[in-house]
N, C-alpha and C. Protein backbone atom coordinates (compact mmCIF):
# COMPACT_ATOMS: atom_id res chain seq x y z
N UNK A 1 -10.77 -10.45 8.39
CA UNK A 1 -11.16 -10.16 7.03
C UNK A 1 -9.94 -10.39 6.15
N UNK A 2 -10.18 -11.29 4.76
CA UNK A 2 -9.01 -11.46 3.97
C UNK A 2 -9.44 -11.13 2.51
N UNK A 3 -8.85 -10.58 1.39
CA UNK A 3 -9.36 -10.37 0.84
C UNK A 3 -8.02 -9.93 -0.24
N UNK A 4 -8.39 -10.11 -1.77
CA UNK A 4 -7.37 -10.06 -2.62
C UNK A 4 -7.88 -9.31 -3.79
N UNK A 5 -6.94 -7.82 -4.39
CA UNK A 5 -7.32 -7.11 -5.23
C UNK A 5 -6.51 -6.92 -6.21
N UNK A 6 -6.47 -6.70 -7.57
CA UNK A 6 -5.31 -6.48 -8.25
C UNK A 6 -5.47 -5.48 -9.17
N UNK A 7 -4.49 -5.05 -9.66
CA UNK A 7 -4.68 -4.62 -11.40
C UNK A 7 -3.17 -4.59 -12.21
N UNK A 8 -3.83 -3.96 -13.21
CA UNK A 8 -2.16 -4.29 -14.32
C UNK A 8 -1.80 -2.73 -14.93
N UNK A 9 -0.53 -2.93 -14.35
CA UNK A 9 -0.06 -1.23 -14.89
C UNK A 9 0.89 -1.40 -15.78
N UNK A 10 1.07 -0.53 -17.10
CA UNK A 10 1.56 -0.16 -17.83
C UNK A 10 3.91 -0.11 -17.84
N UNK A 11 4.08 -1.21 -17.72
CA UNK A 11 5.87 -0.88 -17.04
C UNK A 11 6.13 -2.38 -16.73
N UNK A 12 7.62 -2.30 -16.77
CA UNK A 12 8.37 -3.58 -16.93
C UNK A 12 8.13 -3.86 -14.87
N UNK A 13 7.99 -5.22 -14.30
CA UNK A 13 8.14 -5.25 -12.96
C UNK A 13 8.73 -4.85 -12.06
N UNK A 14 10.52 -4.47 -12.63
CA UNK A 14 10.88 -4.30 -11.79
C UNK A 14 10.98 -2.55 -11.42
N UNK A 15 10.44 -1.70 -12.58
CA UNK A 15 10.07 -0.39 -12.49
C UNK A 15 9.13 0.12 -11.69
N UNK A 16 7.95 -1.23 -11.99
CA UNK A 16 6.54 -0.70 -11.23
C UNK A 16 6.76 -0.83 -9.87
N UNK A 17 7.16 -2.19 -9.22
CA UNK A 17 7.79 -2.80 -8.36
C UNK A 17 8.27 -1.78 -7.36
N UNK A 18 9.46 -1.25 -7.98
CA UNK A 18 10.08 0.13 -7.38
C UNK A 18 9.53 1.15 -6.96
N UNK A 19 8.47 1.82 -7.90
CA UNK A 19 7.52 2.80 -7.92
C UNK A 19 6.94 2.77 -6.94
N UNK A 20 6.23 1.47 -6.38
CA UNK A 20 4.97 1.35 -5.43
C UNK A 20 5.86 1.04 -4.24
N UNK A 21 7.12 0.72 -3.99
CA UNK A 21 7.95 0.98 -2.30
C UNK A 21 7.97 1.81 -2.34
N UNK A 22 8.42 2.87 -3.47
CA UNK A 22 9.10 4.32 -3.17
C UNK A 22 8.24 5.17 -2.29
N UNK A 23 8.38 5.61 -1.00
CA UNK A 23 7.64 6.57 0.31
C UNK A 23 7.68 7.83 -0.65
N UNK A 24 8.61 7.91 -1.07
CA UNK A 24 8.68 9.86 -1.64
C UNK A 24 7.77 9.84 -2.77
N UNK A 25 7.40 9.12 -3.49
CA UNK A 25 6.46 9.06 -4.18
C UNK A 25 4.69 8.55 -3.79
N UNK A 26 4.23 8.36 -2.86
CA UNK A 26 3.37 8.27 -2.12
C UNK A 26 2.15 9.18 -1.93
N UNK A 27 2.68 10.18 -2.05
CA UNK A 27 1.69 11.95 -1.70
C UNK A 27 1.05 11.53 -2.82
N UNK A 28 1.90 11.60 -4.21
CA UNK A 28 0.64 11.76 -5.79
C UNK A 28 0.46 10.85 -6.25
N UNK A 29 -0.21 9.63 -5.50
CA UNK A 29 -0.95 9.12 -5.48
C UNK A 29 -1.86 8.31 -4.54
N UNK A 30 -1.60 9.03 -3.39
CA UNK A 30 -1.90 8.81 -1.97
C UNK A 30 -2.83 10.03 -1.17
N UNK A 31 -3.08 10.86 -1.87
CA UNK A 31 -3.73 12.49 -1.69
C UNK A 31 -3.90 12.32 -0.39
N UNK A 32 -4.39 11.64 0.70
CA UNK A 32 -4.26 12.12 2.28
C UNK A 32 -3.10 11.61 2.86
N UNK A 33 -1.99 11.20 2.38
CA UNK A 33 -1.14 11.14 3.25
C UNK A 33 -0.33 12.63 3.21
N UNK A 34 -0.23 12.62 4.32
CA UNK A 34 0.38 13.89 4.90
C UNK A 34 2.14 13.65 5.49
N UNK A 35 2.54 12.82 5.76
CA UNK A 35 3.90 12.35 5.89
C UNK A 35 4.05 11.23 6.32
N UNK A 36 5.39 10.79 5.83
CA UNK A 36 6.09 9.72 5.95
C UNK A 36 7.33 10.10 6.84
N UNK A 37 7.68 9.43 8.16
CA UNK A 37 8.35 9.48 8.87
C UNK A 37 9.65 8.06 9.13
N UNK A 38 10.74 7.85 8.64
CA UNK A 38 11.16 6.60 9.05
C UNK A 38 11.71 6.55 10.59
N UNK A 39 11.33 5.54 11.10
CA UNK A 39 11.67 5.32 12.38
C UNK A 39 12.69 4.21 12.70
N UNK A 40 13.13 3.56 11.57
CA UNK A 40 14.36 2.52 11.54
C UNK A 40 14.35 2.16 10.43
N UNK A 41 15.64 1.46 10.63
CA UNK A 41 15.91 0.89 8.98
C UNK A 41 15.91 1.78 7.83
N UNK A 42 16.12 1.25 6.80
CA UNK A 42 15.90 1.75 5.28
C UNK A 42 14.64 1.16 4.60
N UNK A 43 13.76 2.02 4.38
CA UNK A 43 12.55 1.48 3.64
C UNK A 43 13.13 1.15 2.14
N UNK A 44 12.64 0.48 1.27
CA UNK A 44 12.00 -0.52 1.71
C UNK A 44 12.09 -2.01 1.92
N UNK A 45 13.38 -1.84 2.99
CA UNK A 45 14.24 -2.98 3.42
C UNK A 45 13.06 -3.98 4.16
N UNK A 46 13.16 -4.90 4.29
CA UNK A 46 12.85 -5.74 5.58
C UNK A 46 13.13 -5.14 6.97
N UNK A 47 12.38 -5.32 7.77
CA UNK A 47 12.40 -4.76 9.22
C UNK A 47 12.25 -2.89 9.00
N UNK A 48 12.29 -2.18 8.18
CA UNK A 48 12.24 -1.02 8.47
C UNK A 48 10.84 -1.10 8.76
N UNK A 49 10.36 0.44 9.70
CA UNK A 49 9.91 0.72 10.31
C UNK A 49 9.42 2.70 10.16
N UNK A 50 8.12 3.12 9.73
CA UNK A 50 7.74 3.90 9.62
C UNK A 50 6.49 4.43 10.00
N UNK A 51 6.42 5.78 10.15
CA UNK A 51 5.22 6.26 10.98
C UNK A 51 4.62 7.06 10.01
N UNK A 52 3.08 6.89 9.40
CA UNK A 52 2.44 7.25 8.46
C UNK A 52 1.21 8.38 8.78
N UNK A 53 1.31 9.68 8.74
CA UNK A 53 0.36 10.29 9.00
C UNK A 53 -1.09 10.35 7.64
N UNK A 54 -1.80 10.48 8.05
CA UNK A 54 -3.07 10.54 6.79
C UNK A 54 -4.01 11.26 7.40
N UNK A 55 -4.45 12.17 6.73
CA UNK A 55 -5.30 13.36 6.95
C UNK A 55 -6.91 12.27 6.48
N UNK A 56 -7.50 12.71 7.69
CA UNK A 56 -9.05 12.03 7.51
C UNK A 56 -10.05 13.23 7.86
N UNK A 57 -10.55 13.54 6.95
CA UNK A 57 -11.76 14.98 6.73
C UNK A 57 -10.91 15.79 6.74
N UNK A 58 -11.54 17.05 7.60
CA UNK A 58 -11.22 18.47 7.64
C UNK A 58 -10.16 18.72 8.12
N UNK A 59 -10.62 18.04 9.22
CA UNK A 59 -9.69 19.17 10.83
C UNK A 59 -9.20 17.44 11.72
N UNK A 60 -9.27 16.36 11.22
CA UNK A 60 -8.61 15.43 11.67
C UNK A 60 -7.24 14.53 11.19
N UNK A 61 -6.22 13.65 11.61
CA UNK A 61 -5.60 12.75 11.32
C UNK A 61 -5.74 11.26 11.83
N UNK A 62 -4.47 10.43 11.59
CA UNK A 62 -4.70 8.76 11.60
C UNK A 62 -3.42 8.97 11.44
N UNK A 63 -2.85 8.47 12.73
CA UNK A 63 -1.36 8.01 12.40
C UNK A 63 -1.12 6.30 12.73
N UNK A 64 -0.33 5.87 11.74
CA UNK A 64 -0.40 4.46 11.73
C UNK A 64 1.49 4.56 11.48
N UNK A 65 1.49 3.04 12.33
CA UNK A 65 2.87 2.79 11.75
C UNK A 65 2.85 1.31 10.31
N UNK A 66 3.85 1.73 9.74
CA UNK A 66 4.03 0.67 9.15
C UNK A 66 5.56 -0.25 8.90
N UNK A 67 5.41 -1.43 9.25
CA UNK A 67 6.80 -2.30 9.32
C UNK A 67 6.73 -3.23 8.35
N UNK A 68 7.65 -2.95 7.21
CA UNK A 68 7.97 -4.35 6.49
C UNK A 68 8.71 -5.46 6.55
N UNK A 69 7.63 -6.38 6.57
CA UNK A 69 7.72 -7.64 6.96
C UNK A 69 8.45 -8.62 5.95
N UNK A 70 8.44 -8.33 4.94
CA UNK A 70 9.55 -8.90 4.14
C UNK A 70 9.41 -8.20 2.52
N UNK A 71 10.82 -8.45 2.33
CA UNK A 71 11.01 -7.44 1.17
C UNK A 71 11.67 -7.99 0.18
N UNK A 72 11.25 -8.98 -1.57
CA UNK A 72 11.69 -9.72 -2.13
C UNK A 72 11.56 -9.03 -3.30
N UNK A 73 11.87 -7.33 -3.65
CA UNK A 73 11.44 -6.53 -4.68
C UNK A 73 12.41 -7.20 -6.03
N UNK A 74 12.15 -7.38 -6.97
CA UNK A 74 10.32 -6.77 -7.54
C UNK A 74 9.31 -8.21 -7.49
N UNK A 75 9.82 -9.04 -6.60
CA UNK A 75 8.68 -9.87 -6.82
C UNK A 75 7.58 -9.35 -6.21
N UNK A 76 7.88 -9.31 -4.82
CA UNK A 76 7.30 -9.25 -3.28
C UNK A 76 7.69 -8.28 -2.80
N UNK A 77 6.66 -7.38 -1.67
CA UNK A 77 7.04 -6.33 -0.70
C UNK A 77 5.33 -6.58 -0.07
N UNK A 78 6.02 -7.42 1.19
CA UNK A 78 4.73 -7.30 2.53
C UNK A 78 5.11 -6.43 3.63
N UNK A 79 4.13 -5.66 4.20
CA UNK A 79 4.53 -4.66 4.84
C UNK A 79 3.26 -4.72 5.92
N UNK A 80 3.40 -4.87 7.31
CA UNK A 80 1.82 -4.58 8.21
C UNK A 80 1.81 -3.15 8.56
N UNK A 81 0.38 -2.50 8.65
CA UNK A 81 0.36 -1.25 9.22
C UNK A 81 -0.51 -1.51 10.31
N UNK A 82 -0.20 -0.54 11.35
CA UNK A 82 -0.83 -1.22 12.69
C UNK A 82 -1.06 0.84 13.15
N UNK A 83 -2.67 0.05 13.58
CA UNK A 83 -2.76 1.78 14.30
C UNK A 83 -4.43 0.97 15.33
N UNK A 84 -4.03 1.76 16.39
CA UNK A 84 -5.01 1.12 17.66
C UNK A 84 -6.36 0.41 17.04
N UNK A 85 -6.17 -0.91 17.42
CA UNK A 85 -7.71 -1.88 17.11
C UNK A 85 -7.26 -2.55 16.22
N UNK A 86 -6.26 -2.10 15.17
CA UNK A 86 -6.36 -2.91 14.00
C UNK A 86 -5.13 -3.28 13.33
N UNK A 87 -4.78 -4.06 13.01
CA UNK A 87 -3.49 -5.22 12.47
C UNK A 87 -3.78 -4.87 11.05
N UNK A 88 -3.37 -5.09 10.20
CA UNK A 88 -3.21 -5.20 8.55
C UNK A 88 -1.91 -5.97 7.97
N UNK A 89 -1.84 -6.94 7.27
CA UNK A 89 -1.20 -7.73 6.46
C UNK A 89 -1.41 -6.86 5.11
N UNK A 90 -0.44 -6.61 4.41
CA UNK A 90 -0.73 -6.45 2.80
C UNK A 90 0.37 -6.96 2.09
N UNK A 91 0.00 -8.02 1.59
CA UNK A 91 0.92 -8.81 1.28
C UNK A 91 0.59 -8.08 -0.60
N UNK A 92 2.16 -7.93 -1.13
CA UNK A 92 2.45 -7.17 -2.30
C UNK A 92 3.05 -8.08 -3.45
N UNK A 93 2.30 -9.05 -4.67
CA UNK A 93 3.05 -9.33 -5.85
C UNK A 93 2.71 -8.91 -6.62
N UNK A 94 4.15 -9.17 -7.18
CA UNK A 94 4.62 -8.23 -8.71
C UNK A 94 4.95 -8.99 -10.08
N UNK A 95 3.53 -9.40 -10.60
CA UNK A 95 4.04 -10.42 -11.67
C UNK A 95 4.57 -9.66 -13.25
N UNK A 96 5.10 -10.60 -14.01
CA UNK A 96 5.33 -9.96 -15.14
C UNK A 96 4.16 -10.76 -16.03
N UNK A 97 3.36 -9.72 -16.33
CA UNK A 97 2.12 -9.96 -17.01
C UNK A 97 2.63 -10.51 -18.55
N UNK A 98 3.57 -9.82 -19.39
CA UNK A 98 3.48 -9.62 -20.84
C UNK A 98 4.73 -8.66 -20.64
N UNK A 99 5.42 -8.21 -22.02
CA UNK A 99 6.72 -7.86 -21.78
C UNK A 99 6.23 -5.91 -21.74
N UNK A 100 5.29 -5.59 -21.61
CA UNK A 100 4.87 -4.71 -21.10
C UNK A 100 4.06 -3.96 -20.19
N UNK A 101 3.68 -5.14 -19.32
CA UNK A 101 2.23 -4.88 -18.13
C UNK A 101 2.99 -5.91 -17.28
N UNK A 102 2.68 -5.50 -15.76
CA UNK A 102 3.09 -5.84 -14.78
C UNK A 102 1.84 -5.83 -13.86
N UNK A 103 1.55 -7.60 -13.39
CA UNK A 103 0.43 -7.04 -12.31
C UNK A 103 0.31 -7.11 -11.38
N UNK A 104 -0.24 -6.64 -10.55
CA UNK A 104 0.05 -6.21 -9.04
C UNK A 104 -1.17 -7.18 -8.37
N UNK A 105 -0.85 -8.03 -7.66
CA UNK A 105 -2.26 -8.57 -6.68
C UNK A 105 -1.50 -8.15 -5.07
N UNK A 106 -2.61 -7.66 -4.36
CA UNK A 106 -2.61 -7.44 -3.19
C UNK A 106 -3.50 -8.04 -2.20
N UNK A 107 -2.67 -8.83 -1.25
CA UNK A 107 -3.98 -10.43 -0.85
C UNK A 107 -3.65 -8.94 1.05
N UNK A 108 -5.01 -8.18 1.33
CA UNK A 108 -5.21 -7.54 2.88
C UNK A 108 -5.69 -8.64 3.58
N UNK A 109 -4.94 -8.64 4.59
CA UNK A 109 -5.47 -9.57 5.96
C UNK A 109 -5.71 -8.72 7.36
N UNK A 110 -7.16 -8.62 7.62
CA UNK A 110 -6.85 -7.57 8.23
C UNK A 110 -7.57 -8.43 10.43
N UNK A 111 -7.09 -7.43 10.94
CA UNK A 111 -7.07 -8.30 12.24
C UNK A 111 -7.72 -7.02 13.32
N UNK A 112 -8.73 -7.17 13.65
CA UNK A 112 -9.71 -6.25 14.93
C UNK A 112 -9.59 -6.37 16.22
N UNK A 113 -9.39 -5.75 17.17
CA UNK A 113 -9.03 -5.98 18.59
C UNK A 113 -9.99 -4.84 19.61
N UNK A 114 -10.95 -5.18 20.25
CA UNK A 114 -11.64 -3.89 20.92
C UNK A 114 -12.70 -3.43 19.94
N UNK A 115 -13.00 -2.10 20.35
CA UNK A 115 -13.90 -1.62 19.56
C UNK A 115 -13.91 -1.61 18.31
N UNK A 116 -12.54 -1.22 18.03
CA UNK A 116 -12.48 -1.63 15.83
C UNK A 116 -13.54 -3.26 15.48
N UNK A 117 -13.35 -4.17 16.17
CA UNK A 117 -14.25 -5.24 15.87
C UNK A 117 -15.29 -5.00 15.19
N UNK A 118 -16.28 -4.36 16.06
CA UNK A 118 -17.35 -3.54 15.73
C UNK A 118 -17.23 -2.79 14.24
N UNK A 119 -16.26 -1.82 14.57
CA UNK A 119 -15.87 -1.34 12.98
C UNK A 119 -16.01 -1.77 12.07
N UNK A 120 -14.98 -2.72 12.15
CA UNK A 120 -14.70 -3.74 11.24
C UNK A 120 -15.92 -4.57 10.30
N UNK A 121 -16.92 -4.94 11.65
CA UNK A 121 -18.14 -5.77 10.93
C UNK A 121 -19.17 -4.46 10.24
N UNK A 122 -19.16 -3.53 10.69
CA UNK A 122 -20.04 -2.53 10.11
C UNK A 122 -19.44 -1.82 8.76
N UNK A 123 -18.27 -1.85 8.59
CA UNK A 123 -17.83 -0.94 7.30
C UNK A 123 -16.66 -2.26 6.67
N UNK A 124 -16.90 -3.40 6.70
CA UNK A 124 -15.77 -4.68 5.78
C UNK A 124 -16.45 -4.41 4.42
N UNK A 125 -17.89 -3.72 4.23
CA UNK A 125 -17.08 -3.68 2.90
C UNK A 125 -16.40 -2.44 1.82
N UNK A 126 -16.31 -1.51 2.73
CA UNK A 126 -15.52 -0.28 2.87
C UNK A 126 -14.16 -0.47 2.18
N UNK A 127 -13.26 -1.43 2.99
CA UNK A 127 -12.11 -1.72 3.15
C UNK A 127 -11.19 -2.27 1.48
N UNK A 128 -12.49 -3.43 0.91
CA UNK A 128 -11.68 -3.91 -0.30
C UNK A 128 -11.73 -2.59 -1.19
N UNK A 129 -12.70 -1.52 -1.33
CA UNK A 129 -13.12 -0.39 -2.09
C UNK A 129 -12.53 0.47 -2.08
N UNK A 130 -11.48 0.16 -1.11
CA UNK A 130 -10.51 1.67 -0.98
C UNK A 130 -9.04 0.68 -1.33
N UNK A 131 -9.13 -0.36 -1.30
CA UNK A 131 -8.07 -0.90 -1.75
C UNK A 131 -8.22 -0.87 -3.36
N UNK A 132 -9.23 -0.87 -4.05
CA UNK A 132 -9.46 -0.87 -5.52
C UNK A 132 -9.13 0.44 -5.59
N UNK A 133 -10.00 1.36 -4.89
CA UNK A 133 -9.39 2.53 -5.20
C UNK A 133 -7.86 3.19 -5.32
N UNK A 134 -7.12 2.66 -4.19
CA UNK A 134 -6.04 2.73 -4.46
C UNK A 134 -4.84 2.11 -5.51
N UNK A 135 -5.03 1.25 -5.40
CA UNK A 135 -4.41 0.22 -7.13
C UNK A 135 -4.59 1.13 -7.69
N UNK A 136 -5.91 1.61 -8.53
CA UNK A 136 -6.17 2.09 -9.74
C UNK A 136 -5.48 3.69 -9.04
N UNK A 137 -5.34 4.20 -8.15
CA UNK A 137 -4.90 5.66 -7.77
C UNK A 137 -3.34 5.33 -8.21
N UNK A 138 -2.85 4.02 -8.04
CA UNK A 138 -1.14 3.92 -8.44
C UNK A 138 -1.16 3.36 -9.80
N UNK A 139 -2.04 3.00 -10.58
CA UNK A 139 -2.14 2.22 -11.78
C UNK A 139 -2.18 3.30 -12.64
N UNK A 140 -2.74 4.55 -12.68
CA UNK A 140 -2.97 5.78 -13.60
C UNK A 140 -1.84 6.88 -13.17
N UNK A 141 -1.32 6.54 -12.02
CA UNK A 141 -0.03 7.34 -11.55
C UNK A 141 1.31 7.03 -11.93
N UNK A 142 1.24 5.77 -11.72
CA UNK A 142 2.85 4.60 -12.52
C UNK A 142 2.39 4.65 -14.24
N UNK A 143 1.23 4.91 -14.74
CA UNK A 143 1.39 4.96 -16.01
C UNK A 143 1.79 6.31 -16.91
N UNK A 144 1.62 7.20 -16.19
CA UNK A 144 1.57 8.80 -16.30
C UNK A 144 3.41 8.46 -16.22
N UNK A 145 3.86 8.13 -15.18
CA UNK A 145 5.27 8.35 -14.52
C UNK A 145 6.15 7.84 -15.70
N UNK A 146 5.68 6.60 -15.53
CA UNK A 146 6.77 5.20 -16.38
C UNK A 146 6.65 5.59 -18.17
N UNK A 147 5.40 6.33 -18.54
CA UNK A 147 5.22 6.62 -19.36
C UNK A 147 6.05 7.64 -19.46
N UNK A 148 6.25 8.70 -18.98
CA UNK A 148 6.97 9.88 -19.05
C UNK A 148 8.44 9.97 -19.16
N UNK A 149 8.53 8.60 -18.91
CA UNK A 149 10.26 8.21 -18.42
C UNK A 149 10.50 8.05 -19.83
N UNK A 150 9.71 7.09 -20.46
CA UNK A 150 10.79 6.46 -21.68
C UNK A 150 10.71 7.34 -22.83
């Protein structure tokens, strides 16, 4: 499954840019992640390496790791997250829209192995919907933030 989502937030590129590597900033606007763990490197270097917990319902989790795969901030930041069955590419640009909007396209490539297959074909179109959702969860969060700054 490949698939490309974007939107345009409010901030110069290389602010927004920043905003959306930053791990410590993640929780408020990420509401189920539950921690960020680094396991090498310096995020959000190239080659670092982190272990992502995310609270799914009540009484469950999803721990995934994630390794960035290359890191050209503020243009670019691709990063794969990998958790059993399933591969993910999210490849991250950071254009300069206008000398005040910056937009973000995010091209997911995502890769099934085993039973996720199955998954995968039953809920693909799940996947771009939570990626919209999320943009717009960092698009009203970086505007609140970046707004607050100046």
């Amino acid at each position: 499954m490949d698939y490309t989502r974007s939107t345009r937030v409010s901030g110069r590129r290389d602010e927004v840019a920043a905003l959306f590597a930053d791990a410590s900033t993640w929780h408020e606007w990420q509401p189920p992640l539950l921690s960020v763990e680094v396991l090498e490197g310096t995020p959000p270097a190239t080659g670092a390496r982190s272990r992502l917990t995310f609270r799914r319902g009540r009484r469950s989790t999803m721990v995934m790791t994630e390794t960035v795969e290359h890191s050209a901030l503020p243009e670019q930041w691709n990063v794969v997250y990998e958790v059993d069955g399933v591969h993910n590419l999210c490849e991250n640009r950071f254009t300069q829209a206008d000398a005040s909007t910056t937009l973000i396209e995010q091209r997911n490539v995502f890769r099934f192995t085993g039973f996720m297959r199955v998954v995968g074909l039953l809920f693909s179109r799940s996947f771009p919907r939570e990626t919209e959702k999320s943009l717009e969860a960092f698009r009203a969060f970086a505007t609140e933030r970046l707004g607050a700054a100046r």
